[in-house]
C-alpha atoms as a PDB file:
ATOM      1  CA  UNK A   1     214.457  92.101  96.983  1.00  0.00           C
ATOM      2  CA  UNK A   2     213.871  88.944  99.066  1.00  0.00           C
ATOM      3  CA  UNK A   3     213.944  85.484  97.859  1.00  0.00           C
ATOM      4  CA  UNK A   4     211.127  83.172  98.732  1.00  0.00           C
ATOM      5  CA  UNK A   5     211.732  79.746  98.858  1.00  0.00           C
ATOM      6  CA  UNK A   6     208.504  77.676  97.394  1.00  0.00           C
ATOM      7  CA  UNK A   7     207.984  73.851  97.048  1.00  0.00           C
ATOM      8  CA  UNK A   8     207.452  73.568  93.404  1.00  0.00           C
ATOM      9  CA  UNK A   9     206.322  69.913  92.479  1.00  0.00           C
ATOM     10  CA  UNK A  10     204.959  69.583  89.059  1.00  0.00           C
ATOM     11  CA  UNK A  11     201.389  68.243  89.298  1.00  0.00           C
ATOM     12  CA  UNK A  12     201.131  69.079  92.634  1.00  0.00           C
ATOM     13  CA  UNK A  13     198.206  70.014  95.191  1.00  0.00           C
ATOM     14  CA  UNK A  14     198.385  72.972  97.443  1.00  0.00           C
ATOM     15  CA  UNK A  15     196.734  74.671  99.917  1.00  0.00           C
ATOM     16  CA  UNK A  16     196.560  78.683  99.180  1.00  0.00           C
ATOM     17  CA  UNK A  17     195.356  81.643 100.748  1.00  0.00           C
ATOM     18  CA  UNK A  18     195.409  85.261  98.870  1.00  0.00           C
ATOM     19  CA  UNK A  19     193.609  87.929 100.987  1.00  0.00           C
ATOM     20  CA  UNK A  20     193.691  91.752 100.325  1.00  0.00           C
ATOM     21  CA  UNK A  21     196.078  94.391 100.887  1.00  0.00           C
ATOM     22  CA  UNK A  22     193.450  96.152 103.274  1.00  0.00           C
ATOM     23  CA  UNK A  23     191.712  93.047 105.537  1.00  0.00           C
ATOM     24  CA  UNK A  24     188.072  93.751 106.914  1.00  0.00           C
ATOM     25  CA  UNK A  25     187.158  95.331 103.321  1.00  0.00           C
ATOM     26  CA  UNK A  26     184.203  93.125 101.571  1.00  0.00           C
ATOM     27  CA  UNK A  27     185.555  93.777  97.849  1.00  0.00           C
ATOM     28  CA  UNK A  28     186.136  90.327  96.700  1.00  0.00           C
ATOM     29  CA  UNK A  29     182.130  89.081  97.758  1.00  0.00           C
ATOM     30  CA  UNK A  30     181.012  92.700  96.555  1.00  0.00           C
ATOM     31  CA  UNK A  31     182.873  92.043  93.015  1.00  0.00           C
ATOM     32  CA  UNK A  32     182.342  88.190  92.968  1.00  0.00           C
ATOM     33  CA  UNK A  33     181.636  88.420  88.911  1.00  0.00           C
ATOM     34  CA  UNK A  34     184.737  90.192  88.273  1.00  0.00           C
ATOM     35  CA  UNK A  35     186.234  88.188  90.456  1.00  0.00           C
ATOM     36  CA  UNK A  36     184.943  84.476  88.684  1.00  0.00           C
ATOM     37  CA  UNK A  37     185.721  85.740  85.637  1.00  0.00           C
ATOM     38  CA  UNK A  38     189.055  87.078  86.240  1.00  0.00           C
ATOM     39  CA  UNK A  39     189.657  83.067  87.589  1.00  0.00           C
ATOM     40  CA  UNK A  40     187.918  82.152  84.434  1.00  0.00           C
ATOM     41  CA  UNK A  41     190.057  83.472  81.869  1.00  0.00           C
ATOM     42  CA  UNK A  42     193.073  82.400  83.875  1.00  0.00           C
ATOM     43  CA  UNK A  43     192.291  78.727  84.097  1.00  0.00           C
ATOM     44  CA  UNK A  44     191.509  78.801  80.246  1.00  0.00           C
ATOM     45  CA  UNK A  45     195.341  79.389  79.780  1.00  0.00           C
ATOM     46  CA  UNK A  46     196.751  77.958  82.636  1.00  0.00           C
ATOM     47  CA  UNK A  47     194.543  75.030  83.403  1.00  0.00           C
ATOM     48  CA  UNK A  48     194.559  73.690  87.294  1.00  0.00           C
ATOM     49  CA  UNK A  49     191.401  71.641  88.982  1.00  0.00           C
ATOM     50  CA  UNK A  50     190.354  73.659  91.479  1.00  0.00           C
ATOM     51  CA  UNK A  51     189.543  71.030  94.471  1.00  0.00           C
ATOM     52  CA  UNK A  52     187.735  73.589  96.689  1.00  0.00           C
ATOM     53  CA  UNK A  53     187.613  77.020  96.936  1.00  0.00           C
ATOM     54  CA  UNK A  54     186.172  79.495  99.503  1.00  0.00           C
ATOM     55  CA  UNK A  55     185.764  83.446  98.708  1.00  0.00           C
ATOM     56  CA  UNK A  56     185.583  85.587 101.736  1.00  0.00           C
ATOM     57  CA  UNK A  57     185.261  89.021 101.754  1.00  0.00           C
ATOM     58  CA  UNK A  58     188.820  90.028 102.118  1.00  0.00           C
ATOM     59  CA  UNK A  59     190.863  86.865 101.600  1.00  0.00           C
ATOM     60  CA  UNK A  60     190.135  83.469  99.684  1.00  0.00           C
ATOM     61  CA  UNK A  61     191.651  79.866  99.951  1.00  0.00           C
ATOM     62  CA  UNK A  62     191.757  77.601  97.128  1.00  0.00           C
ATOM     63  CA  UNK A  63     193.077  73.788  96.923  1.00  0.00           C
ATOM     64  CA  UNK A  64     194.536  73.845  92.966  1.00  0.00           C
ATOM     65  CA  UNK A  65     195.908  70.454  91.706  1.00  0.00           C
ATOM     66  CA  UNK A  66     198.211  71.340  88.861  1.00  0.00           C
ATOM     67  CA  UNK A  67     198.724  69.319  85.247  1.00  0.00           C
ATOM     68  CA  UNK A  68     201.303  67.072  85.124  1.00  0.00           C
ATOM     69  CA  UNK A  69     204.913  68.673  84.827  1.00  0.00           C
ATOM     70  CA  UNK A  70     203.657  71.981  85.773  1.00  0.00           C
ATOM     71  CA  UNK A  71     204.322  73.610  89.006  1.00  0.00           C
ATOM     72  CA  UNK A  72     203.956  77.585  88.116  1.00  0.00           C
ATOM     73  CA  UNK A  73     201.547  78.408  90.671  1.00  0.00           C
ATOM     74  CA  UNK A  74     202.562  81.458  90.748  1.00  0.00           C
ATOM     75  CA  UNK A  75     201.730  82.620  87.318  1.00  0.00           C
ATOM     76  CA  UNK A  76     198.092  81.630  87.916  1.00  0.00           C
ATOM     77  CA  UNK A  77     197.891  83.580  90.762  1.00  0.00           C
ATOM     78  CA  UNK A  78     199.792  86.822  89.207  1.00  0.00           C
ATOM     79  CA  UNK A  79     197.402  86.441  86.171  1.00  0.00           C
ATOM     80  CA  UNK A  80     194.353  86.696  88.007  1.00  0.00           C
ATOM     81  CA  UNK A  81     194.783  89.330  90.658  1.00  0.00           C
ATOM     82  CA  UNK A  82     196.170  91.127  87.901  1.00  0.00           C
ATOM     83  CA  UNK A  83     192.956  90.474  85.774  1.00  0.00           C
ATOM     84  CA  UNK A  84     190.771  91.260  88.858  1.00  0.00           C
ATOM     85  CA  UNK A  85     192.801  94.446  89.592  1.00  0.00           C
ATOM     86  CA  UNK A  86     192.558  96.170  86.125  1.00  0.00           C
ATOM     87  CA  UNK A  87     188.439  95.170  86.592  1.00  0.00           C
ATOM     88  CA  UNK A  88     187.951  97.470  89.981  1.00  0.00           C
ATOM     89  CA  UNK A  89     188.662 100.930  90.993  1.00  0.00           C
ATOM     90  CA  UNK A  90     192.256 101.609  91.970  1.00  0.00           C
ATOM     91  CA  UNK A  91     192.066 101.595  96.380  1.00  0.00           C
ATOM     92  CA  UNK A  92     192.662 104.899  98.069  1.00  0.00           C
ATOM     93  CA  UNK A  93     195.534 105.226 100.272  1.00  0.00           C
ATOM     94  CA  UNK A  94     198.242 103.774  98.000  1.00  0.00           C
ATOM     95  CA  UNK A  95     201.789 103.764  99.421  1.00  0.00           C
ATOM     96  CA  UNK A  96     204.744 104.805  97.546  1.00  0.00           C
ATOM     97  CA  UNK A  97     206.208 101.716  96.367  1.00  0.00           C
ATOM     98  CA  UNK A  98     202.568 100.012  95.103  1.00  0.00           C
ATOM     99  CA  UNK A  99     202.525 103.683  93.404  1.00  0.00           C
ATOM    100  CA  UNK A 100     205.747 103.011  91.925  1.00  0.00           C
ATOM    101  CA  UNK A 101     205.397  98.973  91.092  1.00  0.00           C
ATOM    102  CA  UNK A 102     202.654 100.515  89.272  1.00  0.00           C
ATOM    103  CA  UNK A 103     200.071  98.658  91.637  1.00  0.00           C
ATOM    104  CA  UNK A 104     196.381  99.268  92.328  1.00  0.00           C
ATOM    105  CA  UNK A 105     196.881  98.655  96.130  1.00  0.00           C
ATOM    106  CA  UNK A 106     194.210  95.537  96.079  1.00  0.00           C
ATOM    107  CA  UNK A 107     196.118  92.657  96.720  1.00  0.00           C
ATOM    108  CA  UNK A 108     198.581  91.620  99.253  1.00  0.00           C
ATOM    109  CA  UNK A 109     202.137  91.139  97.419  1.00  0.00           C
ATOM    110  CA  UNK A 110     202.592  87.773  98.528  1.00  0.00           C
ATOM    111  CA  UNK A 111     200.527  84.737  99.220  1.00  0.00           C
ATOM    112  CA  UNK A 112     200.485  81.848 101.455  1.00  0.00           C
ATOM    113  CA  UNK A 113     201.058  78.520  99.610  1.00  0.00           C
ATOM    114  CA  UNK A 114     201.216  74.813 100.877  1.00  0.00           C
ATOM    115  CA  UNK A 115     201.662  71.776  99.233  1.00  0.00           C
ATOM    116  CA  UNK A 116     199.869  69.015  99.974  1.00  0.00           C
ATOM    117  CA  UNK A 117     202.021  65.934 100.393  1.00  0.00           C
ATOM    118  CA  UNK A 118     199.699  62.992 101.023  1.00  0.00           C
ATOM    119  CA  UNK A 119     195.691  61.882 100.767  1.00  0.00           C
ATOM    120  CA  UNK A 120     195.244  62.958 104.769  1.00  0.00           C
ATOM    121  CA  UNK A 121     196.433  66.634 104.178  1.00  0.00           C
ATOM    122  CA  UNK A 122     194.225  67.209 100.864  1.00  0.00           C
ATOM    123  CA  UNK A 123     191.330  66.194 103.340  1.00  0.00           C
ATOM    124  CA  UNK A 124     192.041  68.404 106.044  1.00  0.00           C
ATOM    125  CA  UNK A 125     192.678  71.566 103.377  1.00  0.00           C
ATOM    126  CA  UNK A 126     189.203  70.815 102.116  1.00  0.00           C
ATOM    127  CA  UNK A 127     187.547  70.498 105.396  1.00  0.00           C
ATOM    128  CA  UNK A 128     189.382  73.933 106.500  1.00  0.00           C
ATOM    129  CA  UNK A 129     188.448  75.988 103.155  1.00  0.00           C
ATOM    130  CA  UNK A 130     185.052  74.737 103.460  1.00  0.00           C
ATOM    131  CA  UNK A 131     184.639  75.262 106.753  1.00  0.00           C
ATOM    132  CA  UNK A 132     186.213  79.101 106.947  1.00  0.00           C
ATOM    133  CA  UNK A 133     183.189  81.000 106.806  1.00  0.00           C
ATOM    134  CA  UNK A 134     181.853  79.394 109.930  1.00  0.00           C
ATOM    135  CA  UNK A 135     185.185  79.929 111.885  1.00  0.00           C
ATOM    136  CA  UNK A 136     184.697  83.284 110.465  1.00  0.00           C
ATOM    137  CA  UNK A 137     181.329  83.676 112.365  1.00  0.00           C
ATOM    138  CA  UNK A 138     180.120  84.493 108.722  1.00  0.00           C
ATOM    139  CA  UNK A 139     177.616  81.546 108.598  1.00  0.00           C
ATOM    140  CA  UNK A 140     176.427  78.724 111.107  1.00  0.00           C
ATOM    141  CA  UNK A 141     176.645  75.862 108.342  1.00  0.00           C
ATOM    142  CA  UNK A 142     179.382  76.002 105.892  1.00  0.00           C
ATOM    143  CA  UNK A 143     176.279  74.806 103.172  1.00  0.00           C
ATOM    144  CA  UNK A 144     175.361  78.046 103.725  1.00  0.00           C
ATOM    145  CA  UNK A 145     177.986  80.776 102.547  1.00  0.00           C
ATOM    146  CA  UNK A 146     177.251  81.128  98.457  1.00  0.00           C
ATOM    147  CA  UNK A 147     180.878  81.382  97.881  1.00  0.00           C
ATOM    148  CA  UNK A 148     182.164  78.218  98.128  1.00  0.00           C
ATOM    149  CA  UNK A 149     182.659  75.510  96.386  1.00  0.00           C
ATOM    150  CA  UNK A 150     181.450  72.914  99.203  1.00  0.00           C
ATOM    151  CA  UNK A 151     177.681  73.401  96.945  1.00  0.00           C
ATOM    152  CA  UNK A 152     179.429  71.399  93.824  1.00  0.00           C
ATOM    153  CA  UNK A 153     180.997  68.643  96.484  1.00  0.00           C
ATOM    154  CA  UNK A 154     177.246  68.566  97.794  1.00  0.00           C
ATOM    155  CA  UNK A 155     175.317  68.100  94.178  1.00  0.00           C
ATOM    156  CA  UNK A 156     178.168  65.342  93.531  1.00  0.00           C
ATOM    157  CA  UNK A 157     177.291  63.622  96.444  1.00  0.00           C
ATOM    158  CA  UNK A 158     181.208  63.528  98.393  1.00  0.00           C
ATOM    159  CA  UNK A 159     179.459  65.392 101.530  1.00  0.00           C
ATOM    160  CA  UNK A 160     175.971  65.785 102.941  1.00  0.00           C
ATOM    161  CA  UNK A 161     174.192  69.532 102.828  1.00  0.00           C
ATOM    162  CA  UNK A 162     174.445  68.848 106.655  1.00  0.00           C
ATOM    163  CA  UNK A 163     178.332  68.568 106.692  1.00  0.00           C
ATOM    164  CA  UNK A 164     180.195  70.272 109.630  1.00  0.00           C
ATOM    165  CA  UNK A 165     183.494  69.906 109.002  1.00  0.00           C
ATOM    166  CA  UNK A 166     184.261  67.009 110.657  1.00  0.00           C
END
């Protein structure tokens, strides 16, 4: 079994990215309810703030900021692909070892995590999850992918409906 190494501050910010096991499928966007409320009933019992959050249809990224003298990221993130998981149909085309880890063959294992360290990083992991969809050739303006949270930075007034990423 390998060992990953992960900066584990406690309060921290990082920068994620959690895609699925087969990239190019749409199952996230096409199961976006099971999908909020799988995030839903994870942040009731593990609170984070989610600072921005993009959902794509094969991958996501998320900014979390964690509570004070927690840094178990990774619990969140096992909670609700697990909660997600148990809500879809079990993917075709399992192999042997997701059969026999007993896994639905939805998720990647693993996920990419960064932490933030300073105010200039936690800007430029905004700008990129908000701006994905566009590098994605998904969208023109990022205002105008559904699945993001740039819509609640608009109504609160931190960016313009015109913002570009810049």
């Amino acid at each position: 079994m390998s060992t990953y190494r992960r900066l584990r501050i406690p309060g921290g910010s990082y920068f994620f990215t959690v895609g699925l096991a087969r990239r190019g499928d749409d199952l996230l966007t096409q199961r976006i309810d099971a999908l909020r409320a799988a995030y839903a009933a994870t942040v009731r019992t593990m609170p984070v703030r989610c600072d921005a959050m993009v959902v794509l249809p094969d991958h996501l990224h998320a900014v979390w900021t964690l509570p004070p003298g927690d840094a178990d990221f990774s619990e969140r993130w096992r909670k609700l692909k697990h909660r997600f998981s148990r809500s879809v149909e079990t993917q075709p085309g399992r192999s042997a070892s997701k059969w026999r880890a007993r896994e639905r063959g939805i998720w990647q294992r693993r996920f990419w995590e960064h932490a933030i360290r300073d105010d200039r990083e936690w800007h430029a992991a905004l700008r990129y999850v908000w701006a994905n969809p566009v590098k994605h050739g998904l969208v023109d303006r990022a205002a105008d992918w559904e699945f993001s949270s740039i819509h609640g930075a608009i109504r609160a007034g931190q960016i313009g409906a015109d913002w570009d990423g810049t």
